[in-house]
N, C-alpha and C. Protein backbone atom coordinates (compact mmCIF):
# COMPACT_ATOMS: atom_id res chain seq x y z
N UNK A 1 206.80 145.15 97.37
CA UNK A 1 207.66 145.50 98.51
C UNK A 1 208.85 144.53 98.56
N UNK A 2 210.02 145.75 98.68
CA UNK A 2 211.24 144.38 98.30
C UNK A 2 211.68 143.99 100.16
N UNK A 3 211.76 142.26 99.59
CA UNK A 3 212.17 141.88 101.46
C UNK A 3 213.27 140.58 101.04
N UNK A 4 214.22 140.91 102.19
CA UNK A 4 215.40 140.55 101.91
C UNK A 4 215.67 139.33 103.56
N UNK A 5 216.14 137.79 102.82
CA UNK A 5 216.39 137.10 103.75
C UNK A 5 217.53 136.60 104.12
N UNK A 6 217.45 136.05 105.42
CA UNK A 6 219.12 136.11 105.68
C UNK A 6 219.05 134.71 107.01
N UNK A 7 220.24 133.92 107.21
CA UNK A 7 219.93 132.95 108.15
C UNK A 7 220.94 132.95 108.59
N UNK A 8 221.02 132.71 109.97
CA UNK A 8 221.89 132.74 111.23
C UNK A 8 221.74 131.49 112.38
N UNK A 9 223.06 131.25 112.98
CA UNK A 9 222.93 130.36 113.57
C UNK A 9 221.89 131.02 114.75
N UNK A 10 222.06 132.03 115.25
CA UNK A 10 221.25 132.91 115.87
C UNK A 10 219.81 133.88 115.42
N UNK A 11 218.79 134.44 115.93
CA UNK A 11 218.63 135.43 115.30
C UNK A 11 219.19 136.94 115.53
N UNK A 12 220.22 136.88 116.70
CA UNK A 12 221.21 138.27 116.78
C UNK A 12 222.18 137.91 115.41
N UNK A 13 222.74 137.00 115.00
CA UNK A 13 223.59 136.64 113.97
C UNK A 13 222.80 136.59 112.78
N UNK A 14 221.23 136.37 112.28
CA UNK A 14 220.81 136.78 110.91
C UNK A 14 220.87 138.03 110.87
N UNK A 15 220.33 138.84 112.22
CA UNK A 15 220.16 140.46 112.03
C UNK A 15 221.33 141.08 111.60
N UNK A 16 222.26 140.04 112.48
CA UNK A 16 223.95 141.15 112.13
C UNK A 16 224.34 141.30 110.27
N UNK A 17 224.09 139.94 109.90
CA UNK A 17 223.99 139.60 108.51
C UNK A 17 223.11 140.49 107.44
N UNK A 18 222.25 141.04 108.30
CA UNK A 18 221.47 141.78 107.30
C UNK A 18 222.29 143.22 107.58
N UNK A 19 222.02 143.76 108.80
CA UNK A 19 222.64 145.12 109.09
C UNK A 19 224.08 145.12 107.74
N UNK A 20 224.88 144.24 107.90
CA UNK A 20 226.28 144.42 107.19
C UNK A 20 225.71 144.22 105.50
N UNK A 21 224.76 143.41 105.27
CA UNK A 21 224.47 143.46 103.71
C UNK A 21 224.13 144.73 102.94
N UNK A 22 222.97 144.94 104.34
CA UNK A 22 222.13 146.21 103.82
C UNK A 22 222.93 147.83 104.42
N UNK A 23 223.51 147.32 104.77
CA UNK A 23 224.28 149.09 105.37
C UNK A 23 223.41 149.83 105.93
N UNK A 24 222.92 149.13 107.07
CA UNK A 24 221.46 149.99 107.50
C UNK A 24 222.00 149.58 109.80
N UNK A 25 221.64 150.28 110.20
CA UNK A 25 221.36 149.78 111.73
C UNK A 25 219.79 149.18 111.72
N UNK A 26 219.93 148.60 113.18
CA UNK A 26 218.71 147.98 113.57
C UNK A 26 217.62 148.32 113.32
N UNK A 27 217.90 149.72 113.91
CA UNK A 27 216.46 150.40 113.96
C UNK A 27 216.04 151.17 112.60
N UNK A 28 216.36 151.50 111.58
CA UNK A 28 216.08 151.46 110.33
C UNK A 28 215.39 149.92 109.49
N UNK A 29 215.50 148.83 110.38
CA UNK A 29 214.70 147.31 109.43
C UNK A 29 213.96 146.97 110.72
N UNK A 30 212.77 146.28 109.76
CA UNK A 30 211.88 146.07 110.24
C UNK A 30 212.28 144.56 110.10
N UNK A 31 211.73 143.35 110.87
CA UNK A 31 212.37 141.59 110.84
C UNK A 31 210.99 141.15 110.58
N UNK A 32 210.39 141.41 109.77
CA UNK A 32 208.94 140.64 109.49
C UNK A 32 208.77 139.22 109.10
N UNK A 33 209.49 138.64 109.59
CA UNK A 33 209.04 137.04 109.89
C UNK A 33 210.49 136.38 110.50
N UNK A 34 210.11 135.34 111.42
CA UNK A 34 211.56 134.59 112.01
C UNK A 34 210.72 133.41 112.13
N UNK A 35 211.87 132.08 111.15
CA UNK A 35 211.47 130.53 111.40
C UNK A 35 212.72 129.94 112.10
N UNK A 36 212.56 129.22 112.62
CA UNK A 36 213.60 128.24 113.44
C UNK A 36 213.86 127.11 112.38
N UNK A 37 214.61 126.89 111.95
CA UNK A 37 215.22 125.07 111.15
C UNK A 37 215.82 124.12 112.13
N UNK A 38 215.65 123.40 112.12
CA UNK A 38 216.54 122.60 113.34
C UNK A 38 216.70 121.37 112.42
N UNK A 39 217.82 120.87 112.66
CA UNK A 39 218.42 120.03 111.49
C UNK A 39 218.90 119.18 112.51
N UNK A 40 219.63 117.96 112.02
CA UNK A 40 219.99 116.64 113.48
C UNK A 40 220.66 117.32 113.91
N UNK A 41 221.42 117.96 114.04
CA UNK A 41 222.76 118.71 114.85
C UNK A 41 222.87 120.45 115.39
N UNK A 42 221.70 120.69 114.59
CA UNK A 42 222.03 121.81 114.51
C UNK A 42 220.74 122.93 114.65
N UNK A 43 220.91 124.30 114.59
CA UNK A 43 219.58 124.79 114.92
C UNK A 43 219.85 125.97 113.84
N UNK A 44 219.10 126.53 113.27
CA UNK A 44 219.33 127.84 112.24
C UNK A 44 218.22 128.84 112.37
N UNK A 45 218.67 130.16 111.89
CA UNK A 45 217.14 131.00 112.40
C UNK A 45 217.28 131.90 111.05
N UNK A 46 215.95 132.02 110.15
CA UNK A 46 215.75 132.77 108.94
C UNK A 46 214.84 133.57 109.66
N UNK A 47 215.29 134.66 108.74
CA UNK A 47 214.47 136.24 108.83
C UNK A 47 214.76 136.77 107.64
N UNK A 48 213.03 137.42 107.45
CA UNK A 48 212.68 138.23 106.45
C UNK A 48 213.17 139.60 107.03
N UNK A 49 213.28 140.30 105.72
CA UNK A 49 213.47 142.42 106.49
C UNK A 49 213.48 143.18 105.52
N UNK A 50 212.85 144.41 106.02
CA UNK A 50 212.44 144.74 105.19
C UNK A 50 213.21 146.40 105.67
N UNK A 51 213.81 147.54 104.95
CA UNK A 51 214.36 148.76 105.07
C UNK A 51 213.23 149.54 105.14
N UNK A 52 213.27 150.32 106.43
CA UNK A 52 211.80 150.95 106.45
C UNK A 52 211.92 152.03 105.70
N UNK A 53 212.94 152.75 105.31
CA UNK A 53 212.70 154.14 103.62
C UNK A 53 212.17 153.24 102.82
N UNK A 54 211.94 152.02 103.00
CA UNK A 54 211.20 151.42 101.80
C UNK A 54 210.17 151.28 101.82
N UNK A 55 209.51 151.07 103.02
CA UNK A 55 207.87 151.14 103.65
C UNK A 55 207.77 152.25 103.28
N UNK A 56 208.19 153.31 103.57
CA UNK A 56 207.94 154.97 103.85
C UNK A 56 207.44 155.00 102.41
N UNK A 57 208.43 154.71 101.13
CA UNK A 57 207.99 154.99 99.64
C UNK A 57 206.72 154.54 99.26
N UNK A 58 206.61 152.74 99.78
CA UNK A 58 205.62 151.96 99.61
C UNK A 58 204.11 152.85 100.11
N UNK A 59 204.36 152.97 101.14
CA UNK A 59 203.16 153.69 102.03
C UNK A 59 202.33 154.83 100.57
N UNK A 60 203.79 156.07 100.35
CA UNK A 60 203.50 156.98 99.70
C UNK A 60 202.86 156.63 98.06
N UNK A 61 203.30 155.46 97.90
CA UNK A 61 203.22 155.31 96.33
C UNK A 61 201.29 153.84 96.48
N UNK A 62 201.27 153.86 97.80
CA UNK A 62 199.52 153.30 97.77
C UNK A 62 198.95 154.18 97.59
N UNK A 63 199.52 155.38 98.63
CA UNK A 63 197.92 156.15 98.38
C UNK A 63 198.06 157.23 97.26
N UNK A 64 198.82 157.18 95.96
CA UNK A 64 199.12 158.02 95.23
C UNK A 64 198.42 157.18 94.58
N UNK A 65 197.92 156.00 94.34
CA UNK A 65 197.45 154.35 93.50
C UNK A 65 195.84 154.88 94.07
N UNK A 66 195.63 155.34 95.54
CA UNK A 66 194.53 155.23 95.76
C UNK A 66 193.25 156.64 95.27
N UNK A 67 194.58 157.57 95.73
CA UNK A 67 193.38 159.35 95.21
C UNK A 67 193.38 158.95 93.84
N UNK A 68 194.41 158.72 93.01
CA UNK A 68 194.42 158.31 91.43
C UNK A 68 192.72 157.63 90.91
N UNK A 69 192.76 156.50 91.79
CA UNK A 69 191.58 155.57 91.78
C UNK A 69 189.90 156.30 92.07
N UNK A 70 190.39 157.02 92.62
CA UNK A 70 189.47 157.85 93.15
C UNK A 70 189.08 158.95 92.75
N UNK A 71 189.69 159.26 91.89
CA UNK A 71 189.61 160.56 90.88
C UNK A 71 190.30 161.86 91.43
N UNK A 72 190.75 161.76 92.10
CA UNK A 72 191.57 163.51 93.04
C UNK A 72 192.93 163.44 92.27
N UNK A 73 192.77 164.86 92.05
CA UNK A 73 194.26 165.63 92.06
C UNK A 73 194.67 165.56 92.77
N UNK A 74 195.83 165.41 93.33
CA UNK A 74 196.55 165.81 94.67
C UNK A 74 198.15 165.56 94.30
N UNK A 75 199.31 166.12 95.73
CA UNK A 75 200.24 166.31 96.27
C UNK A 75 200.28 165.48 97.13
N UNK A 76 201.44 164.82 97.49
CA UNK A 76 201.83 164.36 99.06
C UNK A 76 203.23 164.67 98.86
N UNK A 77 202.94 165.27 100.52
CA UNK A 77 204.30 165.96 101.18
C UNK A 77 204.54 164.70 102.21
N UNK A 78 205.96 164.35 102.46
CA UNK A 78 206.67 163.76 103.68
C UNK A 78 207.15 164.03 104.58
N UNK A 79 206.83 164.29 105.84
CA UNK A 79 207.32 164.68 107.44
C UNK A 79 208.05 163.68 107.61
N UNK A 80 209.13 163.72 108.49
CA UNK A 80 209.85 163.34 109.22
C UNK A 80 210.09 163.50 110.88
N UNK A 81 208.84 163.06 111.83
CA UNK A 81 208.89 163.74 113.32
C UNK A 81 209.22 162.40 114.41
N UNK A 82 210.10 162.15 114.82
CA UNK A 82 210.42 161.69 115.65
C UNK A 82 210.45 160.22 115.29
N UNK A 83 211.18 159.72 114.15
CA UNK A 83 210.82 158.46 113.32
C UNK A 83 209.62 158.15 112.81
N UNK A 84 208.40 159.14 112.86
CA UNK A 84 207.22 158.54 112.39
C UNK A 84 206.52 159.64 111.09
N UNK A 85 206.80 158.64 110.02
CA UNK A 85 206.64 159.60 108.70
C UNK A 85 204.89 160.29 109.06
N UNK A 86 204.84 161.36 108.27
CA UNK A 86 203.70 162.32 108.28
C UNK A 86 203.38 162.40 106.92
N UNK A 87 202.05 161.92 105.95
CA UNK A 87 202.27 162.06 104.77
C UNK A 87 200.34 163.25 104.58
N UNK A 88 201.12 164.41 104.36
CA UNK A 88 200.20 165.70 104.01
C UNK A 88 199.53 165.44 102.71
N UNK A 89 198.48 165.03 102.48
CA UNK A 89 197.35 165.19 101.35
C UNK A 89 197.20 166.91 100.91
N UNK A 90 197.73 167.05 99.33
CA UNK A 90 197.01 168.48 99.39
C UNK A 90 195.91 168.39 98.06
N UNK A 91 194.94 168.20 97.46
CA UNK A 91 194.14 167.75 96.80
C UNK A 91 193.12 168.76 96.61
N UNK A 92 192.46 168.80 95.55
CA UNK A 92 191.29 169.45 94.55
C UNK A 92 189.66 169.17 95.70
N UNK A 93 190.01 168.24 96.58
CA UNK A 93 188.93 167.90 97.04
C UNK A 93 189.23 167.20 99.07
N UNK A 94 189.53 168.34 99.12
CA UNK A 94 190.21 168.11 100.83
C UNK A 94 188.78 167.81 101.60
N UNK A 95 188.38 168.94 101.23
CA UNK A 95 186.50 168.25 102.72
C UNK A 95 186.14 166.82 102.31
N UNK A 96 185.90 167.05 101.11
CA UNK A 96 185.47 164.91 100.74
C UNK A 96 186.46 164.23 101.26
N UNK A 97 187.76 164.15 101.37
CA UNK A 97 188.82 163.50 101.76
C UNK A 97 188.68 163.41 103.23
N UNK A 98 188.79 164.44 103.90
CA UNK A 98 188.26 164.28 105.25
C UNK A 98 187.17 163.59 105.89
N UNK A 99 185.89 164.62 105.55
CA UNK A 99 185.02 163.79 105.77
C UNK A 99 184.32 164.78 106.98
N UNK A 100 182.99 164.11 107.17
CA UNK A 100 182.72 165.03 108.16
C UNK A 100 183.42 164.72 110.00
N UNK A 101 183.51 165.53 110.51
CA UNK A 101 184.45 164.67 111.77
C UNK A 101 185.68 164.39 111.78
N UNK A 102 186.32 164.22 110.61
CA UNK A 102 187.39 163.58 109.95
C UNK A 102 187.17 162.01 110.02
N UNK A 103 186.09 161.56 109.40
CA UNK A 103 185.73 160.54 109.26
C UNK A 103 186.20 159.36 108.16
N UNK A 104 186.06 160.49 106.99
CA UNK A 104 186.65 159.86 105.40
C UNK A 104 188.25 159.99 105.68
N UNK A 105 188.72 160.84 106.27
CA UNK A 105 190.34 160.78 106.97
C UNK A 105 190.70 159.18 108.07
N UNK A 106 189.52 159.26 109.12
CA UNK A 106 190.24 157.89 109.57
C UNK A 106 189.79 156.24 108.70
N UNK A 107 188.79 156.68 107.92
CA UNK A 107 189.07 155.38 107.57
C UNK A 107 189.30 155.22 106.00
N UNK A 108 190.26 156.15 105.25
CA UNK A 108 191.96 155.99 104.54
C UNK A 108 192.84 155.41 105.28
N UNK A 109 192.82 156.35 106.20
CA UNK A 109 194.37 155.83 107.48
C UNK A 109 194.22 153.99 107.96
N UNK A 110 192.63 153.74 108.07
CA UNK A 110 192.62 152.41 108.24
C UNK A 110 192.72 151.54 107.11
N UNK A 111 192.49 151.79 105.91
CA UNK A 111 192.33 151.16 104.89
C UNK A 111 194.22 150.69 104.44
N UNK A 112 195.27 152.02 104.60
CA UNK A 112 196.21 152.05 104.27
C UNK A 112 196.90 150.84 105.71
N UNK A 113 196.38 150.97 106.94
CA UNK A 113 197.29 150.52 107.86
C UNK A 113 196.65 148.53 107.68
N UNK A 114 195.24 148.31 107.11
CA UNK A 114 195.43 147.31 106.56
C UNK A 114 195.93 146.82 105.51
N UNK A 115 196.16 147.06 104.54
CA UNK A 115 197.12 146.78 103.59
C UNK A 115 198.55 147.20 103.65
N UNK A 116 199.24 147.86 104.61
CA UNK A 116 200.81 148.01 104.88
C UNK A 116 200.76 145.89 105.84
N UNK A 117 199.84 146.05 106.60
CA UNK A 117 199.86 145.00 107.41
C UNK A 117 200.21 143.62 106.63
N UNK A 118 199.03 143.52 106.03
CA UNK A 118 198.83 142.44 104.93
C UNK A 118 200.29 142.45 104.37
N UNK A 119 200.68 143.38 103.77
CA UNK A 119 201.95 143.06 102.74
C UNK A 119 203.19 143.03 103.69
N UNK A 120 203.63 143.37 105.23
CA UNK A 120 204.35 143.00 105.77
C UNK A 120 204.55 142.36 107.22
N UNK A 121 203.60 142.13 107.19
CA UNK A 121 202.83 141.07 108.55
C UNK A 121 203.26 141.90 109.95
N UNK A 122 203.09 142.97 109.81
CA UNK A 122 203.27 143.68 111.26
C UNK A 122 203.00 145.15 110.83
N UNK A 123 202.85 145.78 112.12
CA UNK A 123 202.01 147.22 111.74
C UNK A 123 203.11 148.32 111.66
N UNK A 124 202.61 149.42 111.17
CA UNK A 124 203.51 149.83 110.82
C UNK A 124 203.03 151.48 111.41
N UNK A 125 203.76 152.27 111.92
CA UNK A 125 203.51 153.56 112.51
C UNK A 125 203.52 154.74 111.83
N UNK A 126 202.32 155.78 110.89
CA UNK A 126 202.56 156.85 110.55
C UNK A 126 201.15 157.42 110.76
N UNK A 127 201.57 158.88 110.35
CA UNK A 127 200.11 159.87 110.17
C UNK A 127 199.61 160.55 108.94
N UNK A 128 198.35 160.39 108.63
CA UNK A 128 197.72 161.00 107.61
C UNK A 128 197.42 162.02 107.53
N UNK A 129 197.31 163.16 107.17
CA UNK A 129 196.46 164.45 107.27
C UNK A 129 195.98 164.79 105.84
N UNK A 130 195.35 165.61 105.51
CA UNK A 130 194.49 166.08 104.34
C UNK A 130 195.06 167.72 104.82
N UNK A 131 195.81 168.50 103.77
CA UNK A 131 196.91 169.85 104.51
C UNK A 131 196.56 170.04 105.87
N UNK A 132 196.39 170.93 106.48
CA UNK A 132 196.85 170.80 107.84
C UNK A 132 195.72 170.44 108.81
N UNK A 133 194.80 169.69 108.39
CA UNK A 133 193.43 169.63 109.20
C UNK A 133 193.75 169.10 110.40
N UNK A 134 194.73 167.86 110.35
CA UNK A 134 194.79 166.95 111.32
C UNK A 134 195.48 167.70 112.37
N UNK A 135 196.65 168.17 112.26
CA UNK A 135 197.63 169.40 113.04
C UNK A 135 196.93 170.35 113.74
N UNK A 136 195.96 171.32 113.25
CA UNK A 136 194.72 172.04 113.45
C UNK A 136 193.94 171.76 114.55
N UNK A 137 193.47 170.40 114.25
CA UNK A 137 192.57 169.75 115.40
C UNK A 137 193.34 169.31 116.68
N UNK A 138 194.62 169.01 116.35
CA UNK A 138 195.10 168.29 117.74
C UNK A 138 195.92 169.60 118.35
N UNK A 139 196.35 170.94 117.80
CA UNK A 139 196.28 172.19 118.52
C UNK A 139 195.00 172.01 119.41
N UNK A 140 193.94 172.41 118.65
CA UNK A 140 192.71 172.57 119.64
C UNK A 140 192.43 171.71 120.42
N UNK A 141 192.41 170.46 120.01
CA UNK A 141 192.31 169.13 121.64
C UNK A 141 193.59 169.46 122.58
N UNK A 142 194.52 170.02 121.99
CA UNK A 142 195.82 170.14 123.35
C UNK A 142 195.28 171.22 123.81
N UNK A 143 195.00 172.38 123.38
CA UNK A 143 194.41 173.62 123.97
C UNK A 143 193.07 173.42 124.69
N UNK A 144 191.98 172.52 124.65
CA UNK A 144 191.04 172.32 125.45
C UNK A 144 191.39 171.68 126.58
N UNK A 145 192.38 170.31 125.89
CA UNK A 145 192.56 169.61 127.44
C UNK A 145 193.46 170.41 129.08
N UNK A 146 194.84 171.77 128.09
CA UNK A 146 195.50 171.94 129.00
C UNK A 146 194.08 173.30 129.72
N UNK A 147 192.88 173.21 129.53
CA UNK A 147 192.31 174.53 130.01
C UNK A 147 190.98 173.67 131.06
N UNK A 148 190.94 172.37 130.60
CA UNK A 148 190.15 171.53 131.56
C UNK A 148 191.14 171.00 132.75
N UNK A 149 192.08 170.43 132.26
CA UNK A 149 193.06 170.64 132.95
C UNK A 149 193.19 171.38 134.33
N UNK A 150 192.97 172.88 133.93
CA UNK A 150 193.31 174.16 134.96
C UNK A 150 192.30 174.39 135.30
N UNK A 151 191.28 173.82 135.37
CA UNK A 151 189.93 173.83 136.03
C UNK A 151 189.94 172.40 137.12
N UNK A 152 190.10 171.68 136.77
CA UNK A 152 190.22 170.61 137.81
C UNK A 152 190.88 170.47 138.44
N UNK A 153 192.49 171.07 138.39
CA UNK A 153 193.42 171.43 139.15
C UNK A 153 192.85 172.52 140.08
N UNK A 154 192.13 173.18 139.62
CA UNK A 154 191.23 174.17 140.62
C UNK A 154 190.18 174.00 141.37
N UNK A 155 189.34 173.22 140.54
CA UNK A 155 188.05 172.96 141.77
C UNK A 155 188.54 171.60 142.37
N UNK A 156 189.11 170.81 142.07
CA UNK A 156 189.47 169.52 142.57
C UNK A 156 188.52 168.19 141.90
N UNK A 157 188.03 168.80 140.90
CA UNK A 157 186.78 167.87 140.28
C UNK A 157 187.01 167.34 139.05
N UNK A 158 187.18 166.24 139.26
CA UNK A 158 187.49 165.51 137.71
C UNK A 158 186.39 165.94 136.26
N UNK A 159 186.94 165.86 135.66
CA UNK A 159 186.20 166.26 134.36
C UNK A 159 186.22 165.36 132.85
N UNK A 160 185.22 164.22 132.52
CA UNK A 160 184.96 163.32 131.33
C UNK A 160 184.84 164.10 130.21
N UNK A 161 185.72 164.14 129.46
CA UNK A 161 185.58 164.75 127.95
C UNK A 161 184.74 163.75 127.14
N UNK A 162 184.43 164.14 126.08
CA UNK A 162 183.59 163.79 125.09
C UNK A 162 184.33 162.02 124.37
N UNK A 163 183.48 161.66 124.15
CA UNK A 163 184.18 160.19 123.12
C UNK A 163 185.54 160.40 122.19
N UNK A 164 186.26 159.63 122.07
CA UNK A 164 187.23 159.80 121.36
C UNK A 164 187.92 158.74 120.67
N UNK A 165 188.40 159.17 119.67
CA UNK A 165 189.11 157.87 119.08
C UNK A 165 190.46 157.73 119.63
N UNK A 166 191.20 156.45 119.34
CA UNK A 166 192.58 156.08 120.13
C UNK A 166 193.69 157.16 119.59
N UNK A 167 193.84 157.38 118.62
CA UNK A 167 194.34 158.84 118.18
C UNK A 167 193.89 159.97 118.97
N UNK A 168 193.10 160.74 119.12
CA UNK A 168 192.45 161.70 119.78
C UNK A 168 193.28 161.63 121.36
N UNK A 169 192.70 160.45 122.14
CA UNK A 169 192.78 160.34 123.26
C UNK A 169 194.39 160.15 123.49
N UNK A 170 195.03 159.75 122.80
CA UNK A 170 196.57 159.87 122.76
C UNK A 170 197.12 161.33 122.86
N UNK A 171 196.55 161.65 121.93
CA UNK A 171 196.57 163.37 122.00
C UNK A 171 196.60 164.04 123.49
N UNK A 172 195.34 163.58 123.83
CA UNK A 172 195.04 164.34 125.02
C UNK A 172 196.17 163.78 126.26
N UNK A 173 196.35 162.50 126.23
CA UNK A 173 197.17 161.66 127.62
C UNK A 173 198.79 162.84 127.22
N UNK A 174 199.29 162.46 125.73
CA UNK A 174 200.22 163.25 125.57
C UNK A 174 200.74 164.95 126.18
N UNK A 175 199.44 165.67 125.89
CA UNK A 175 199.86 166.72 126.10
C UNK A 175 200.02 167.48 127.61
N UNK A 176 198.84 165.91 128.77
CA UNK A 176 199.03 166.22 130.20
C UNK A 176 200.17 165.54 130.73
N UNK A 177 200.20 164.63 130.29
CA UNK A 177 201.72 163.40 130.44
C UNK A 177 202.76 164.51 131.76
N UNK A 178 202.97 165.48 131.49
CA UNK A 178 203.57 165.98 132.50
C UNK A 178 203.09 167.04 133.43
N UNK A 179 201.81 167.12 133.47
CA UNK A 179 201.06 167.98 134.31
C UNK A 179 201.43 167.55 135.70
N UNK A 180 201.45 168.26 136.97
CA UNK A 180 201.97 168.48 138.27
C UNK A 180 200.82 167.93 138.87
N UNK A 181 199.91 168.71 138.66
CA UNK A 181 198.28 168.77 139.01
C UNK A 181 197.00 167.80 138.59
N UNK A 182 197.60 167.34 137.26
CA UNK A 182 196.23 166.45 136.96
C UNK A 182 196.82 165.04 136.29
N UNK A 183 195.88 164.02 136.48
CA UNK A 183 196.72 162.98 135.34
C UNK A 183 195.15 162.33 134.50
N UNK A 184 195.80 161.92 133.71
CA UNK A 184 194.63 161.31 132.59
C UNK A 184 194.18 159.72 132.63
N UNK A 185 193.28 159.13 132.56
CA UNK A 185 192.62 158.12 132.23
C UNK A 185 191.53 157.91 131.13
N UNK A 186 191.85 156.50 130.35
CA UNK A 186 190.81 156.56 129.33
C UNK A 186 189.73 155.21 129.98
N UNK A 187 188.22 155.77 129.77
CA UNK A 187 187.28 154.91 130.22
C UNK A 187 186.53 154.30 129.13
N UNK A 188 185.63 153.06 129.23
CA UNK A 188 184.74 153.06 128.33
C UNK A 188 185.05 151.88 127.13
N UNK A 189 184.25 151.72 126.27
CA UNK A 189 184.49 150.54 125.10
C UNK A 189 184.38 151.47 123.71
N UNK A 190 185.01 150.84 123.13
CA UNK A 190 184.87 151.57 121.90
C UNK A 190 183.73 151.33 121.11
N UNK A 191 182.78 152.26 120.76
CA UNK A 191 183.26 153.35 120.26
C UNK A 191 183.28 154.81 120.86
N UNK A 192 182.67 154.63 121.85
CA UNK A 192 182.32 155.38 123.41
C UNK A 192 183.30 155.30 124.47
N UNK A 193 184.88 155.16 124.38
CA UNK A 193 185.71 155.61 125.11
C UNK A 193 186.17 157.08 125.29
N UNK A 194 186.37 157.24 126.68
CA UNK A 194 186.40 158.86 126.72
C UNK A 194 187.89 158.82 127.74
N UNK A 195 187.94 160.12 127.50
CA UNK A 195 189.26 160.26 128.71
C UNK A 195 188.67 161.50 130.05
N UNK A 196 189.20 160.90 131.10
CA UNK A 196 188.99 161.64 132.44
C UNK A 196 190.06 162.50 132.72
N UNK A 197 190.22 163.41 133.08
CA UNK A 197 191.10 164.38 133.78
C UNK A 197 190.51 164.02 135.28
N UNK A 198 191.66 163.84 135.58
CA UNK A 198 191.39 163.71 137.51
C UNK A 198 192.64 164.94 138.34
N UNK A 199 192.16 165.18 139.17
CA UNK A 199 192.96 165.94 140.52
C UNK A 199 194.36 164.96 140.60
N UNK A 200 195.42 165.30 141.00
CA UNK A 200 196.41 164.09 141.27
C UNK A 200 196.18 164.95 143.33
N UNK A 201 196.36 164.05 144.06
CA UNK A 201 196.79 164.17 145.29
C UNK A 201 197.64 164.91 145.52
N UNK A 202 197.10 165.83 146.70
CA UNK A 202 198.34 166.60 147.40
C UNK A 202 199.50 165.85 147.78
């Protein structure tokens, strides 16, 4: 992973230094490390950075290192949704990849989000799917929650959905996020956190 350093009397003045090197805005680099120098007179600030189309490749070219390793054929496709890359698995062996639950799915996604970490000391935001399983499922969690939803908005009775992972339950807060009638809470310790649908007040 290529990372590029730069020092400023500031760290608004290393960033500016990088933005103008790299022909990139802010929000395209990631600043994965800042040291202070302080010298008799003086104070200086280094930063590492890194161009996130470069994470995005990096990301794509692990787990092309990893099905390889693993013996699968496969494809990866790249999304682009709202700054957060989407990288589609299409492979000879999608249910093993998944997993039952989507189990062998979340822990790739963890395996990959520890080693993006490791190699750039801060986390880094995308989604995995195996073709459209993941998309599939979070239709149906938005379609259950907006129909529990319209039941508790009706009887006035809160309603505990099933355990969920922090993905999942994001899902669900997301798709009520603007409900009139109900609002969401997540309860519980992991691995047994669940989310509540509650009544909101007249």
């Amino acid at each position: 992973m290529e990372k590029h350093s730069y020092i400023g009397k500031t760290l608004e003045d290393a960033i500016n230094k990088a933005k103008l090197d790299l022909q990139e805005t802010e929000d395209n680099l990631i600043i994965v490390k800042k040291e202070e120098k302080k010298a008799l007179l003086s104070k200086k600030v280094e930063i590492e950075v890194i161009e996130k189309r470069k994470i995005k490749d990096y990301i794509k070219s692990l787990l092309v290192d990893i099905l390889y390793a693993m013996g699968y054929q496969s494809e990866i496709e790249v999304q682009m949704k709202e700054d957060v890359p989407t990288y589609r698995i299409y492979s000879n062996h999608d249910a093993l990849l998944i997993g039952k639950n989507g189990k062998n799915l979340n822990a790739l996604t963890h395996i990959l989000n520890q080693m993006i970490k490791k190699e750039i000391g801060t986390s880094y935001k995308f989604l995995l799917d195996v073709s459209d399983y993941k998309e599939k499922n979070d239709k149906h969690l938005e379609a259950l929650a907006r129909k529990l939803a319209k039941e508790v908005a009706s009887t006035k009775v809160e309603v505990k959905m099933d355990s969920m992972n922090s993905y999942q339950r994001r899902v669900v807060h997301n798709a009520l996020t603007n409900n009139k009638y109900v609002y969401t809470e997540s309860i519980g310790e992991e691995p047994n956190r669940a989310v509540v649908i509650k009544p909101r007040e007249d």
